[in-house]
N, C-alpha and C. Protein backbone atom coordinates (compact mmCIF):
# COMPACT_ATOMS: atom_id res chain seq x y z
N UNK A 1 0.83 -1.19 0.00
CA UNK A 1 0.00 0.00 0.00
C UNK A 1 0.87 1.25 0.00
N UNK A 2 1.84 0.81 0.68
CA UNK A 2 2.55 2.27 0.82
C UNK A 2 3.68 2.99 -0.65
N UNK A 3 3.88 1.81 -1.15
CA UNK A 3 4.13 1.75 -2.80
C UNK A 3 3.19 2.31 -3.60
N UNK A 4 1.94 2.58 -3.49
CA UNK A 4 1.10 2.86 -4.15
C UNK A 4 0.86 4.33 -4.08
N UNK A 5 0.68 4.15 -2.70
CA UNK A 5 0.72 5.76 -2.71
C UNK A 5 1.86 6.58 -2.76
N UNK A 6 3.23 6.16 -2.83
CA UNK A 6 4.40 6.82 -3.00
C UNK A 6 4.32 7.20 -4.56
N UNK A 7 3.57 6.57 -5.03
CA UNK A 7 3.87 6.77 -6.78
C UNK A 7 2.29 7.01 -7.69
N UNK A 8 1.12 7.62 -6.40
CA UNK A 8 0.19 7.84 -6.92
C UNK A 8 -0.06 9.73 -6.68
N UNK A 9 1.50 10.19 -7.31
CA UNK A 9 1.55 11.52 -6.93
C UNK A 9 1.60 11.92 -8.58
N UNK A 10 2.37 13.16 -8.59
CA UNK A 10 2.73 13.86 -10.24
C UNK A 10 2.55 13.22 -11.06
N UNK A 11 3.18 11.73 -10.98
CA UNK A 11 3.58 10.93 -12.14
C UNK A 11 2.62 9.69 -12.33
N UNK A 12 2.15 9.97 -11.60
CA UNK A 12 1.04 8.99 -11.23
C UNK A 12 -0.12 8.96 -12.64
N UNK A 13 -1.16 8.00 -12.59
CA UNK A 13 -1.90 8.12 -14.14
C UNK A 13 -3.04 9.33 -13.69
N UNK A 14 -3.46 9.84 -15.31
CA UNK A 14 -4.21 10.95 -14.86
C UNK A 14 -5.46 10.90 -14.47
N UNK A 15 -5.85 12.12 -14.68
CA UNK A 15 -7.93 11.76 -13.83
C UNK A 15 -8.24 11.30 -15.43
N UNK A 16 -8.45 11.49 -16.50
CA UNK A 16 -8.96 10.75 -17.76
C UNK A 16 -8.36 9.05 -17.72
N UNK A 17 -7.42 8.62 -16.88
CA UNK A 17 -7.12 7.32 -17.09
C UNK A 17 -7.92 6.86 -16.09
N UNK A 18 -7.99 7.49 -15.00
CA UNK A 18 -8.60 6.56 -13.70
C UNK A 18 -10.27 6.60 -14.38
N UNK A 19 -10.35 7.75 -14.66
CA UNK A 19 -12.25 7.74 -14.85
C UNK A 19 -12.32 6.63 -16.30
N UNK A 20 -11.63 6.35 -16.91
CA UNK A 20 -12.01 5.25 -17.67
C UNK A 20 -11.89 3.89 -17.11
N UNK A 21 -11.05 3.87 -16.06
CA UNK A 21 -10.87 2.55 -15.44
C UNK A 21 -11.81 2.37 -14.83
N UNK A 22 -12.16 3.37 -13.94
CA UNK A 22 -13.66 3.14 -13.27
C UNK A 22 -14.53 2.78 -14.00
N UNK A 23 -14.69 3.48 -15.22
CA UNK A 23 -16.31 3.10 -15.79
C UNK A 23 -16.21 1.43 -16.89
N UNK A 24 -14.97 1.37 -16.40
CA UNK A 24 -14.42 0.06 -17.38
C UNK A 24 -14.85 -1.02 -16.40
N UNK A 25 -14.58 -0.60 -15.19
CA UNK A 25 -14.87 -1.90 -14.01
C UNK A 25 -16.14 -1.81 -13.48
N UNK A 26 -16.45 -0.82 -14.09
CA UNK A 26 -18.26 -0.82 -13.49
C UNK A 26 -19.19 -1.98 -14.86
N UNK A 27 -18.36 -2.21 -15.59
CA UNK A 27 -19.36 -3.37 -16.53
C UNK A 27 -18.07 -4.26 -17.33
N UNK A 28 -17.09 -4.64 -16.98
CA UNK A 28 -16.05 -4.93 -17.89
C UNK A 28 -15.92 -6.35 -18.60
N UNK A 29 -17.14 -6.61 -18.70
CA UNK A 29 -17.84 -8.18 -19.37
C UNK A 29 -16.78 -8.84 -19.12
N UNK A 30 -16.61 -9.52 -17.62
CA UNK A 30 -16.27 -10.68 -17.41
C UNK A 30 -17.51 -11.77 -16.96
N UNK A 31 -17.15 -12.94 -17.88
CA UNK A 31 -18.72 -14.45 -17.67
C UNK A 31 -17.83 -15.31 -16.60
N UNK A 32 -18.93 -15.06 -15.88
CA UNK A 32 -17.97 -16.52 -14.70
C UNK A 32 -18.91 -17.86 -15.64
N UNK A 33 -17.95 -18.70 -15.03
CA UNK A 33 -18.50 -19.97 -15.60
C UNK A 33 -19.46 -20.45 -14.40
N UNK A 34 -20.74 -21.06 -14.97
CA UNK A 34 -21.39 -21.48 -13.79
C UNK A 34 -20.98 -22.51 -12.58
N UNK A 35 -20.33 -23.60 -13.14
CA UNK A 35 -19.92 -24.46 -12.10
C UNK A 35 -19.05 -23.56 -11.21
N UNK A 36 -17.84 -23.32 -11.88
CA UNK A 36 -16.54 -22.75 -10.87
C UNK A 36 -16.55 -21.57 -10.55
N UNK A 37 -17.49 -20.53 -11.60
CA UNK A 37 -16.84 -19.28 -10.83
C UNK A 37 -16.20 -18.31 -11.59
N UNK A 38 -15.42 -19.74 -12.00
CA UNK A 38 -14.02 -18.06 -12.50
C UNK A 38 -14.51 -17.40 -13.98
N UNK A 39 -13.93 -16.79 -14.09
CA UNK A 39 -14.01 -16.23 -15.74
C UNK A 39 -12.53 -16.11 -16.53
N UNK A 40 -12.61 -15.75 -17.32
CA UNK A 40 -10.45 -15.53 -18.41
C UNK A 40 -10.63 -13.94 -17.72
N UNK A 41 -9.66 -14.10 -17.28
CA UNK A 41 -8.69 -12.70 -17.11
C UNK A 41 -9.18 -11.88 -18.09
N UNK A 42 -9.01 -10.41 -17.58
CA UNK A 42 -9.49 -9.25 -18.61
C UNK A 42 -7.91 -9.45 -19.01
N UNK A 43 -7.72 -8.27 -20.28
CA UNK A 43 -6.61 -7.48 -20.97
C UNK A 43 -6.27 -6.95 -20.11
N UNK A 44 -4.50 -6.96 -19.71
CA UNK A 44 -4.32 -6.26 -18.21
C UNK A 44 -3.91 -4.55 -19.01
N UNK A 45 -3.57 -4.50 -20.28
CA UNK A 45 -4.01 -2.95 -20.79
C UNK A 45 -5.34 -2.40 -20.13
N UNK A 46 -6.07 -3.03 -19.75
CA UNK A 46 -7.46 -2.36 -19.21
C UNK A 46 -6.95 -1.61 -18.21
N UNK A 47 -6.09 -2.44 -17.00
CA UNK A 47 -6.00 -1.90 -15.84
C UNK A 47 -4.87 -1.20 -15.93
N UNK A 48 -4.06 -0.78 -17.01
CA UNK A 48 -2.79 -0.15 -17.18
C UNK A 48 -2.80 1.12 -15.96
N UNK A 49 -3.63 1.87 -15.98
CA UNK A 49 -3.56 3.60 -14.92
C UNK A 49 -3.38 2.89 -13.26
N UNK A 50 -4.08 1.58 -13.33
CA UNK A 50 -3.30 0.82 -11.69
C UNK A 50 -1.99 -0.11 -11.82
N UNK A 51 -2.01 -0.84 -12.50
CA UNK A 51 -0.59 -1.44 -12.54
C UNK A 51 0.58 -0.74 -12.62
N UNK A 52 0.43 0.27 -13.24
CA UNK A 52 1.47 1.26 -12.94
C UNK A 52 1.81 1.73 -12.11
N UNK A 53 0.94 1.79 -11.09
CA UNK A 53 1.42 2.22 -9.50
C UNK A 53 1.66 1.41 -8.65
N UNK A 54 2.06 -0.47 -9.16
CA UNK A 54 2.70 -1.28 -8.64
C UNK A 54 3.89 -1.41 -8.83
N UNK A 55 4.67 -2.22 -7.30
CA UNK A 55 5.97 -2.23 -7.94
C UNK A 55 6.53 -3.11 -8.83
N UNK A 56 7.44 -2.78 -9.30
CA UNK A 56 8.26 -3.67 -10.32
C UNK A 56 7.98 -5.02 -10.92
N UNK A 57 7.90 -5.87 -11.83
CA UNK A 57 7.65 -7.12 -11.48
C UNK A 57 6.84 -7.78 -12.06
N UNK A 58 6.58 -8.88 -12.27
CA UNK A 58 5.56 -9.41 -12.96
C UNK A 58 4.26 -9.98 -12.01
N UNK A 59 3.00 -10.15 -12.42
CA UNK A 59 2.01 -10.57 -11.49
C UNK A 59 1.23 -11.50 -12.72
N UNK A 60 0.31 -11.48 -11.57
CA UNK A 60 -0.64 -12.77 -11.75
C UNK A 60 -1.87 -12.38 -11.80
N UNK A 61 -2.77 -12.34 -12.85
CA UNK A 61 -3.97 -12.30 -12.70
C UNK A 61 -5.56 -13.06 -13.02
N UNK A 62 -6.32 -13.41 -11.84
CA UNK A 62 -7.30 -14.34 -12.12
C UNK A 62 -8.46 -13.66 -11.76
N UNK A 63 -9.98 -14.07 -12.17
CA UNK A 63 -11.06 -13.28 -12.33
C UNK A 63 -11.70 -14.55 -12.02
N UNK A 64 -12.88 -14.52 -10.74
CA UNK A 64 -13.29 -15.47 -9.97
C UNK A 64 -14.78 -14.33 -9.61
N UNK A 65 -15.92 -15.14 -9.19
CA UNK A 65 -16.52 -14.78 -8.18
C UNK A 65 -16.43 -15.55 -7.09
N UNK A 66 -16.01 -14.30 -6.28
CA UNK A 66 -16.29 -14.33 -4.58
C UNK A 66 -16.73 -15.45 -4.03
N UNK A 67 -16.47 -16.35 -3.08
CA UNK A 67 -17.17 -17.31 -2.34
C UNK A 67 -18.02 -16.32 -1.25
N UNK A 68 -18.88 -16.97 -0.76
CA UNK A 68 -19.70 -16.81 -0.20
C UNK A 68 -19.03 -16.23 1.46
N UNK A 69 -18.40 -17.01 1.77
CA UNK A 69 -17.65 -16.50 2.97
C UNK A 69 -16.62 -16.00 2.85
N UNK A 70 -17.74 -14.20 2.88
CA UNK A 70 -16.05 -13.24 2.37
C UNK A 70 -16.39 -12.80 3.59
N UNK A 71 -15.15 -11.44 4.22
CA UNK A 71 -15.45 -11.15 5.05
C UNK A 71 -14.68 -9.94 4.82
N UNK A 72 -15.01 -8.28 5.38
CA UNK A 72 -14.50 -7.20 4.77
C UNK A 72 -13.81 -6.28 6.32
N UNK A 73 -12.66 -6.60 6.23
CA UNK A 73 -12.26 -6.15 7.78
C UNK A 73 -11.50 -4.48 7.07
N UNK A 74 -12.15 -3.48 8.12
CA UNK A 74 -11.49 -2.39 7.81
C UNK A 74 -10.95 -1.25 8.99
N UNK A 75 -10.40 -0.74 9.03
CA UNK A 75 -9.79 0.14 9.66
C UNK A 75 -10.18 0.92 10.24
N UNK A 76 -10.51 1.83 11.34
CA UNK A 76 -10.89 3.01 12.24
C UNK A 76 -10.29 3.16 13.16
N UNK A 77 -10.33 4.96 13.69
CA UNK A 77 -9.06 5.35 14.70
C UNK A 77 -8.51 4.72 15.56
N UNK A 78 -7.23 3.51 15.46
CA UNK A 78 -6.26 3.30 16.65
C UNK A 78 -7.16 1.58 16.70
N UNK A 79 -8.31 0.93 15.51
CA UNK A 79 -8.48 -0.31 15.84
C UNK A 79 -8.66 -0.80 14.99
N UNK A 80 -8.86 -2.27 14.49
CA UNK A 80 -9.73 -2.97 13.63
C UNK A 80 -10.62 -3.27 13.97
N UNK A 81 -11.55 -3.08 13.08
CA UNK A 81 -13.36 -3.57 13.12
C UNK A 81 -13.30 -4.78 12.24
N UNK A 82 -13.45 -5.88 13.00
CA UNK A 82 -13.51 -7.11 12.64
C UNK A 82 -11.93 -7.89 11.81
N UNK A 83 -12.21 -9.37 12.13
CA UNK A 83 -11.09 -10.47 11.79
C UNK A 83 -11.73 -11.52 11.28
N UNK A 84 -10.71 -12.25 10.91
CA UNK A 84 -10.93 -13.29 10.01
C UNK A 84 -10.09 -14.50 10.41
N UNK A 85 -10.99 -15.70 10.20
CA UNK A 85 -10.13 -17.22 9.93
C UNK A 85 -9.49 -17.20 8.65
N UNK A 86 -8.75 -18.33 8.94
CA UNK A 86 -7.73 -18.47 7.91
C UNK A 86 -8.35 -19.27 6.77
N UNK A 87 -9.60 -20.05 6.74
CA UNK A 87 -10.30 -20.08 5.73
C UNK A 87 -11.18 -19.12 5.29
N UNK A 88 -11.38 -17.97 5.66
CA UNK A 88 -11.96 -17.00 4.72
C UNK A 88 -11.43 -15.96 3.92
N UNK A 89 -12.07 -15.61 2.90
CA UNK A 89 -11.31 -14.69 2.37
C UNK A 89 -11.95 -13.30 2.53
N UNK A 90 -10.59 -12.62 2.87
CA UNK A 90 -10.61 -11.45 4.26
C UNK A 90 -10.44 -10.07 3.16
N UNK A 91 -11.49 -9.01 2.88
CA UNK A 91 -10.69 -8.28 2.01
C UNK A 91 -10.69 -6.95 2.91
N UNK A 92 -9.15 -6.23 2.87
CA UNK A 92 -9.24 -5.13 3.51
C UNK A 92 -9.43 -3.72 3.44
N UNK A 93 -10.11 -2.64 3.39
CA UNK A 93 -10.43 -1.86 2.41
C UNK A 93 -9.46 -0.72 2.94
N UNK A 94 -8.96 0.15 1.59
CA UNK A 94 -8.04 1.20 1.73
C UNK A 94 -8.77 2.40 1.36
N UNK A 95 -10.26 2.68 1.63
CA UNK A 95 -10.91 3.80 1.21
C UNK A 95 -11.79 3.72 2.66
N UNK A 96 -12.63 4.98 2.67
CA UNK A 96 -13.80 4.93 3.69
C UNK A 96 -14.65 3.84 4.22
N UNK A 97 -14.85 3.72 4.81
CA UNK A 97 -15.50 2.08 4.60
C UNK A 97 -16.33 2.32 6.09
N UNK A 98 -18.23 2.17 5.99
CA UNK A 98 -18.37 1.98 4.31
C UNK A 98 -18.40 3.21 3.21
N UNK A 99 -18.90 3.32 2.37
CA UNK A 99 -18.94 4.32 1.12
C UNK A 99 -19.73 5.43 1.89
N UNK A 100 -19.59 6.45 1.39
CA UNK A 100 -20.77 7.85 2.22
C UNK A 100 -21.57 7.92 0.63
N UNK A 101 -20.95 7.56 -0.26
CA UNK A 101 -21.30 7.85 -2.09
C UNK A 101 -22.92 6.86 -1.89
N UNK A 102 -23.98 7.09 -0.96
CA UNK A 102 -24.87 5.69 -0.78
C UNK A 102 -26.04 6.16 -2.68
N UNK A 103 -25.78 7.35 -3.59
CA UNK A 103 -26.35 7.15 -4.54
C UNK A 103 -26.02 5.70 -5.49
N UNK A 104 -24.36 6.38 -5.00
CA UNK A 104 -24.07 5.40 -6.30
C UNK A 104 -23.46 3.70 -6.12
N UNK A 105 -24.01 3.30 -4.99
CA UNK A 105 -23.85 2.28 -4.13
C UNK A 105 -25.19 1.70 -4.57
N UNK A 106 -26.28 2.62 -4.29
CA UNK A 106 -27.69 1.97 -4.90
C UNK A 106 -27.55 1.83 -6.33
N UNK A 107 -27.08 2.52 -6.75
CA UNK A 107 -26.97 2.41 -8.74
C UNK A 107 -26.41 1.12 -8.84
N UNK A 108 -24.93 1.16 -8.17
CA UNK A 108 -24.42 -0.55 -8.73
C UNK A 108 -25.31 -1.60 -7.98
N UNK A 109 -26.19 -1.36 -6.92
CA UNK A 109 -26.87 -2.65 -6.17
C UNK A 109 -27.63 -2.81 -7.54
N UNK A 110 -28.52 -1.68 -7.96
CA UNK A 110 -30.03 -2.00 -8.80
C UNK A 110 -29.09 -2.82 -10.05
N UNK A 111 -28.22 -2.42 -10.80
CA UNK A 111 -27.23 -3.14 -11.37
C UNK A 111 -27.44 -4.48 -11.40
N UNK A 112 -26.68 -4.86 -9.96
CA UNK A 112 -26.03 -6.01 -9.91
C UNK A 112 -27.57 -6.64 -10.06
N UNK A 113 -28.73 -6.25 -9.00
CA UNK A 113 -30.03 -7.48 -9.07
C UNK A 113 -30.72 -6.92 -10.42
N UNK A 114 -30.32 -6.35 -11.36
CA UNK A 114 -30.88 -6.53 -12.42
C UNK A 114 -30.45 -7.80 -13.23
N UNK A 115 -28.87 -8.41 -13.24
CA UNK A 115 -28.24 -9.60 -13.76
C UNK A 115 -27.49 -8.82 -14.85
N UNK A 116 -27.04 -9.26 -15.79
CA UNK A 116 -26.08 -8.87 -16.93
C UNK A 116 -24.67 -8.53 -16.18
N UNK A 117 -23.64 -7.61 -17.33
CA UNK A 117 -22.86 -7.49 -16.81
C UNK A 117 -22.23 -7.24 -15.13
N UNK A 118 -21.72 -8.31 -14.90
CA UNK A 118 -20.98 -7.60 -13.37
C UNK A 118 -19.99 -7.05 -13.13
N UNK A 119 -20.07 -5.49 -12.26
CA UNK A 119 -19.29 -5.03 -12.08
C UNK A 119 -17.84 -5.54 -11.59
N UNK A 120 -16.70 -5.26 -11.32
CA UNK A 120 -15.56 -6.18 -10.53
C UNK A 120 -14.94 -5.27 -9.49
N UNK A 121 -14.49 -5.80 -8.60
CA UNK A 121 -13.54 -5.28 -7.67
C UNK A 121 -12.03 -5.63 -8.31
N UNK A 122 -11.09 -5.11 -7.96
CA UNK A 122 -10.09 -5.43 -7.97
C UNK A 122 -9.10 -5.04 -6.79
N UNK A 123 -8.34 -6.22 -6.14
CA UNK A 123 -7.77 -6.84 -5.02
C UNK A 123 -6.43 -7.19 -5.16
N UNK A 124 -5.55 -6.69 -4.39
CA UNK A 124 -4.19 -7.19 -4.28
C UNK A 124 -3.80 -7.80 -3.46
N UNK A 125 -3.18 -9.18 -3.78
CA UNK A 125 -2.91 -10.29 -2.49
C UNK A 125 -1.50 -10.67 -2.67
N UNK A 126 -0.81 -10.70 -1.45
CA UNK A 126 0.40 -10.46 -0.90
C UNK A 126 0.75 -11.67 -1.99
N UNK A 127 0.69 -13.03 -2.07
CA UNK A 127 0.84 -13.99 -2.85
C UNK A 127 -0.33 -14.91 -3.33
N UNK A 128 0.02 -15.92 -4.04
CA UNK A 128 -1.38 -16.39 -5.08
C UNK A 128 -2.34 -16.81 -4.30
N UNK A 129 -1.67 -17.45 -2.69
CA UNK A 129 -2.38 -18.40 -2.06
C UNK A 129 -2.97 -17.84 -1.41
N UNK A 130 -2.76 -16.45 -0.18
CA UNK A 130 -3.06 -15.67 -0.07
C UNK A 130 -4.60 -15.34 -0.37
N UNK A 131 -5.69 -15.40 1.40
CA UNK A 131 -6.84 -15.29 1.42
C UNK A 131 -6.87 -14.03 2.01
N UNK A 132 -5.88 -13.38 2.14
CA UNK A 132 -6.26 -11.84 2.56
C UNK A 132 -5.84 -10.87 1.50
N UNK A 133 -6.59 -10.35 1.03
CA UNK A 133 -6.12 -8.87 -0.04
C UNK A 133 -6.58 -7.79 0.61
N UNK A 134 -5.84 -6.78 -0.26
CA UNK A 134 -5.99 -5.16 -0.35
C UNK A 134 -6.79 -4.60 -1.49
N UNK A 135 -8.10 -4.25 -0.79
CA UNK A 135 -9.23 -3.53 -1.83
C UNK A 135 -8.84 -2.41 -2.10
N UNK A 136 -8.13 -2.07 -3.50
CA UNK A 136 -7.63 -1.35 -4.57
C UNK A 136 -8.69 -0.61 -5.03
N UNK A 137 -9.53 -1.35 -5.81
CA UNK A 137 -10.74 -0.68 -6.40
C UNK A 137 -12.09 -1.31 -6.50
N UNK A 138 -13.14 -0.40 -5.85
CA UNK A 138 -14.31 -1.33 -5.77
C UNK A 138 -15.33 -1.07 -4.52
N UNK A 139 -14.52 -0.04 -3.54
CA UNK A 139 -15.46 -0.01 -1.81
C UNK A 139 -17.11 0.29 -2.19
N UNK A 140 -17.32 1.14 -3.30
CA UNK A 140 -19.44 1.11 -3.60
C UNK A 140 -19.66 -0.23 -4.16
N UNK A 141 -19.03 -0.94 -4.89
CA UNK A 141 -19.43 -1.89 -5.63
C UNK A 141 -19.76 -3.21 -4.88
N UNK A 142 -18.62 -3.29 -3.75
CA UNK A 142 -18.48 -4.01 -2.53
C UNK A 142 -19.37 -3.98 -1.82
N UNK A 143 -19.82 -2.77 -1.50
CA UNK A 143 -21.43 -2.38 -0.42
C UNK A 143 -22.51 -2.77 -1.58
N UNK A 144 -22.36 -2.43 -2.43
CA UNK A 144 -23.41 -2.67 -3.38
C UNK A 144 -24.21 -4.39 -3.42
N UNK A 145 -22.88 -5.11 -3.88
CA UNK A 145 -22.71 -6.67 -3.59
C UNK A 145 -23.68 -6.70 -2.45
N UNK A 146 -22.71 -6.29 -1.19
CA UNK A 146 -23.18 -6.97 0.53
C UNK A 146 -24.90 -6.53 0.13
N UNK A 147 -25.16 -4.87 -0.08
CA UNK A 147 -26.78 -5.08 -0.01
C UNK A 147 -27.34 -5.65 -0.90
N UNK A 148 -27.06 -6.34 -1.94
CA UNK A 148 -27.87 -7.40 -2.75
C UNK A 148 -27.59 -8.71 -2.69
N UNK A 149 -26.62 -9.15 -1.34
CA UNK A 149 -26.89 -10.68 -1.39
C UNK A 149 -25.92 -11.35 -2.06
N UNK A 150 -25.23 -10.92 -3.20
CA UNK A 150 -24.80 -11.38 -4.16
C UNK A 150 -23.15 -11.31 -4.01
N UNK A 151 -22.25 -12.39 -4.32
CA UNK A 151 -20.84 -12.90 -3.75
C UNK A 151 -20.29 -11.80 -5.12
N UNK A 152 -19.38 -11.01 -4.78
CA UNK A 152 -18.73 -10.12 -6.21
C UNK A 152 -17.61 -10.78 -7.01
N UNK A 153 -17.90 -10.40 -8.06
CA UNK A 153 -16.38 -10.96 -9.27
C UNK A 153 -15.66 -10.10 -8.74
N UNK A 154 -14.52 -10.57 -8.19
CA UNK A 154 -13.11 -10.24 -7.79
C UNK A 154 -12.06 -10.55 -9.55
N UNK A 155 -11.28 -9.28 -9.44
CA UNK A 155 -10.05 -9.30 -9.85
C UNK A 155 -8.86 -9.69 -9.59
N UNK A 156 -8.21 -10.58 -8.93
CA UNK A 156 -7.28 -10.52 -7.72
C UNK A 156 -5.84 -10.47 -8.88
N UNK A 157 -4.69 -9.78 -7.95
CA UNK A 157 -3.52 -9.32 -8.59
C UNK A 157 -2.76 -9.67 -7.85
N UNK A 158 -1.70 -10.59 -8.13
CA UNK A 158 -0.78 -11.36 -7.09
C UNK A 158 0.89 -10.77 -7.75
N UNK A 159 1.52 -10.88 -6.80
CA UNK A 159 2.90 -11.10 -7.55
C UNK A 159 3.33 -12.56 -8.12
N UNK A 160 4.27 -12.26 -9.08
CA UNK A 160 4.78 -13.67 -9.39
C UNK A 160 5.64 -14.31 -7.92
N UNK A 161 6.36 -13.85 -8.23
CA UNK A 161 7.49 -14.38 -7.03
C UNK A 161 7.31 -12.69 -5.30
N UNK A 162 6.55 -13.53 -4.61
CA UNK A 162 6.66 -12.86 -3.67
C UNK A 162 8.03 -12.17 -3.14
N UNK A 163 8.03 -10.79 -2.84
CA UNK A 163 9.28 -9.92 -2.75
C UNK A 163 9.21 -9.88 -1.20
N UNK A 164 10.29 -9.27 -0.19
CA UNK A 164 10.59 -8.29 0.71
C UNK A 164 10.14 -6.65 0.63
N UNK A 165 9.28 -6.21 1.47
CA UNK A 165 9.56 -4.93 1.55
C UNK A 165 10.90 -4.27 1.52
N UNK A 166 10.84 -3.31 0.49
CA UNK A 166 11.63 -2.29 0.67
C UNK A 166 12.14 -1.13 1.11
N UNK A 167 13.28 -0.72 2.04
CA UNK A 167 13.63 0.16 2.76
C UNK A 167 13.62 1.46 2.18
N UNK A 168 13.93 0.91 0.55
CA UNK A 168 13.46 2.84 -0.67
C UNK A 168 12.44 2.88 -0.25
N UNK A 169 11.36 1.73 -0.91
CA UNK A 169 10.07 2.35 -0.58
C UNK A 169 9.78 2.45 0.23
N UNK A 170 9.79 1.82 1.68
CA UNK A 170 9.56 2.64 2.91
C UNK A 170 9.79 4.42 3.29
N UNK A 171 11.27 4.35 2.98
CA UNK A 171 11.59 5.58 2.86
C UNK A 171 10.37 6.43 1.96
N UNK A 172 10.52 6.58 0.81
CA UNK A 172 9.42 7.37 0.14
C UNK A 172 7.90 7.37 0.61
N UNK A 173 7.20 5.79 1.38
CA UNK A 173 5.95 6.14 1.21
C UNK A 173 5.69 6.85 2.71
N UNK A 174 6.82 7.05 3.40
CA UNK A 174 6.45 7.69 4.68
C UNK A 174 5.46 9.45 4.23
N UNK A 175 6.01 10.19 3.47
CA UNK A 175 5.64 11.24 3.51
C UNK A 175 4.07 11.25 3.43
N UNK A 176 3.58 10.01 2.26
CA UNK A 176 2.48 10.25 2.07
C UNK A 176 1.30 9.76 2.83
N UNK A 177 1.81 9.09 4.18
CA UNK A 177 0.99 8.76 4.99
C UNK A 177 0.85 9.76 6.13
N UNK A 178 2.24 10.85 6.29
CA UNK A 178 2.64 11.37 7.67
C UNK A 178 2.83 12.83 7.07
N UNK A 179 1.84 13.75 7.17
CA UNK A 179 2.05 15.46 6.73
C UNK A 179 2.84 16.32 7.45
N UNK A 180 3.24 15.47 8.73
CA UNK A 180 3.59 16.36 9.55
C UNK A 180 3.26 16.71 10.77
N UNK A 181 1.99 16.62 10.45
CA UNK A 181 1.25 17.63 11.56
C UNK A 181 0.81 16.45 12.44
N UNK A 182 0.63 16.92 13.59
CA UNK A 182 0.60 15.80 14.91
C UNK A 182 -0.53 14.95 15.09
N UNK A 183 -0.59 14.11 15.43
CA UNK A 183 -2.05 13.08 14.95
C UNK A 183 -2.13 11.80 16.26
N UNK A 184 -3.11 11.57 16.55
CA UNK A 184 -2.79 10.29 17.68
C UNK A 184 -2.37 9.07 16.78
N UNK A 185 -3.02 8.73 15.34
CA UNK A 185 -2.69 7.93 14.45
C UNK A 185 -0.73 7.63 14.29
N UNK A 186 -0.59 9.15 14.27
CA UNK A 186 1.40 9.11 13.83
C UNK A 186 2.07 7.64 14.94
N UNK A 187 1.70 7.44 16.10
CA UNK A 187 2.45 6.74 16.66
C UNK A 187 2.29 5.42 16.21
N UNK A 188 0.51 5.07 15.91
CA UNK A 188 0.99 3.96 15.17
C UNK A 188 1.71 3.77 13.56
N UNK A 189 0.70 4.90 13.28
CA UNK A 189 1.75 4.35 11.70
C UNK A 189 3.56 4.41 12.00
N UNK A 190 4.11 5.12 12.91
CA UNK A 190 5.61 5.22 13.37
C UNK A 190 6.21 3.59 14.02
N UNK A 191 5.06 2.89 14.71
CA UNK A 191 5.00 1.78 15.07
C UNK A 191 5.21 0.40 13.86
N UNK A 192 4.35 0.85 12.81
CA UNK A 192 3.81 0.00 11.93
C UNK A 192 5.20 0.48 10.98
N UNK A 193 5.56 1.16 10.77
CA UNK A 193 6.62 1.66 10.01
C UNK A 193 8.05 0.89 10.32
N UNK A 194 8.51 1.64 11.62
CA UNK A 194 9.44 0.31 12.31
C UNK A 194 9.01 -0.57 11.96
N UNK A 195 8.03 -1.62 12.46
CA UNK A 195 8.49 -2.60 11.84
C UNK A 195 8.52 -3.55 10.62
N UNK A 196 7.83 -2.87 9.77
CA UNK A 196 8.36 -3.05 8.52
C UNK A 196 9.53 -2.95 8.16
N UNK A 197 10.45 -1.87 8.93
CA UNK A 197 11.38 -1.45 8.56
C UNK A 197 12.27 -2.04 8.83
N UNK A 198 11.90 -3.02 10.06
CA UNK A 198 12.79 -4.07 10.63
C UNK A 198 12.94 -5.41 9.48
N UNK A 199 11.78 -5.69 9.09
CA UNK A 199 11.84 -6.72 8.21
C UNK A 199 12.01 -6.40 6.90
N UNK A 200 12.44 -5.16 6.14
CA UNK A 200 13.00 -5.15 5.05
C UNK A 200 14.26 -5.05 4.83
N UNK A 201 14.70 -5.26 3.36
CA UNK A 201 15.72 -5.40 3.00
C UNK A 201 16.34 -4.40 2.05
């Protein structure tokens, strides 16, 4: 995460790339197959304005709907709101959560229980096996899903060969988490920082 936002500055893709990605993942005709689920991978040119703000490397990408026992653990001041077993798949959200956007949360619900195209999330998981990801893109579509019942087509984006955090990128993504200005939050992210910082290379 902190890679992402180190390089979702100047150089980062523009507002005409992201607003096409959005409206690309709000219908991006992926067919799950009925027995299993999955569907073929989109064109990862689709997602070019996000892959670019990953690091280095080659990845992996598969297009599945959701099992039924998902579970959406997210963040608030100084705790987590809710956990997960190690058989579920845990997604963690890096936006507001839930959405305040509740128009357009109802737009993708009426959507989704209309049938046809489904919208997708797209999820980054530390490695392939990996039942916990990072919700990238998708937090209305996600609420949307939960209020209609319905398990969501996930995107999931793995690395090939799982890496070490890096001490550059540590270095760089500090700024964009920490402005400066004094916060009860700073001690943990200063906490959470160490020790990452301990375990990179």
């Amino acid at each position: 995460m902190g890679w992402l936002a180190a390089r979702a500055g100047t150089d980062g893709p523009g507002l005409c790339e992201v607003k096409y990605l959005t409206e690309w993942l709000s219908a991006p005709g992926l067919v799950p197959d009925p027995r299993t689920g999955r569907a073929e991978p989109p064109d990862p040119e689709c997602l070019r304005p996000l892959l670019s703000l990953l690091a280095s490397g080659r990845y992996v990408m598969t297009a599945a709907v959701a099992p039924h026992h998902l579970r959406v653990v997210h963040p608030r001041a100084l705790q987590v709101h809710g956990w997960y077993a190690d058989e579920e798949l845990a997604l963690v959200t890096t936006d507001a959560w839930p959405p305040h956007d509740h128009r357009t949360v109802r737009h993708y619900r009426d959507r989704i229980r209309a049938g046809g195209d489904l919208p997708a999330l797209v999820v980054l998981f530390p490695t392939a096996e990996s039942w916990v990801g990072y919700l990238l893109d998708g937090h209305h579509k996600l609420a949307a899903y939960e209020q209609a019942g319905v398990p969501p087509m996930v995107i999931r984006l793995s690395p090939q060969v799982p890496c070490p955090v890096r001490r550059d990128d540590l270095d760089r993504a500090w700024p964009a988490f920490s402005d400066g200005a004094p916060r009860d939050q700073d001690a943990v992210l200063g906490r959470d920082f160490s020790y990452l910082r301990a375990e990179s290379v």
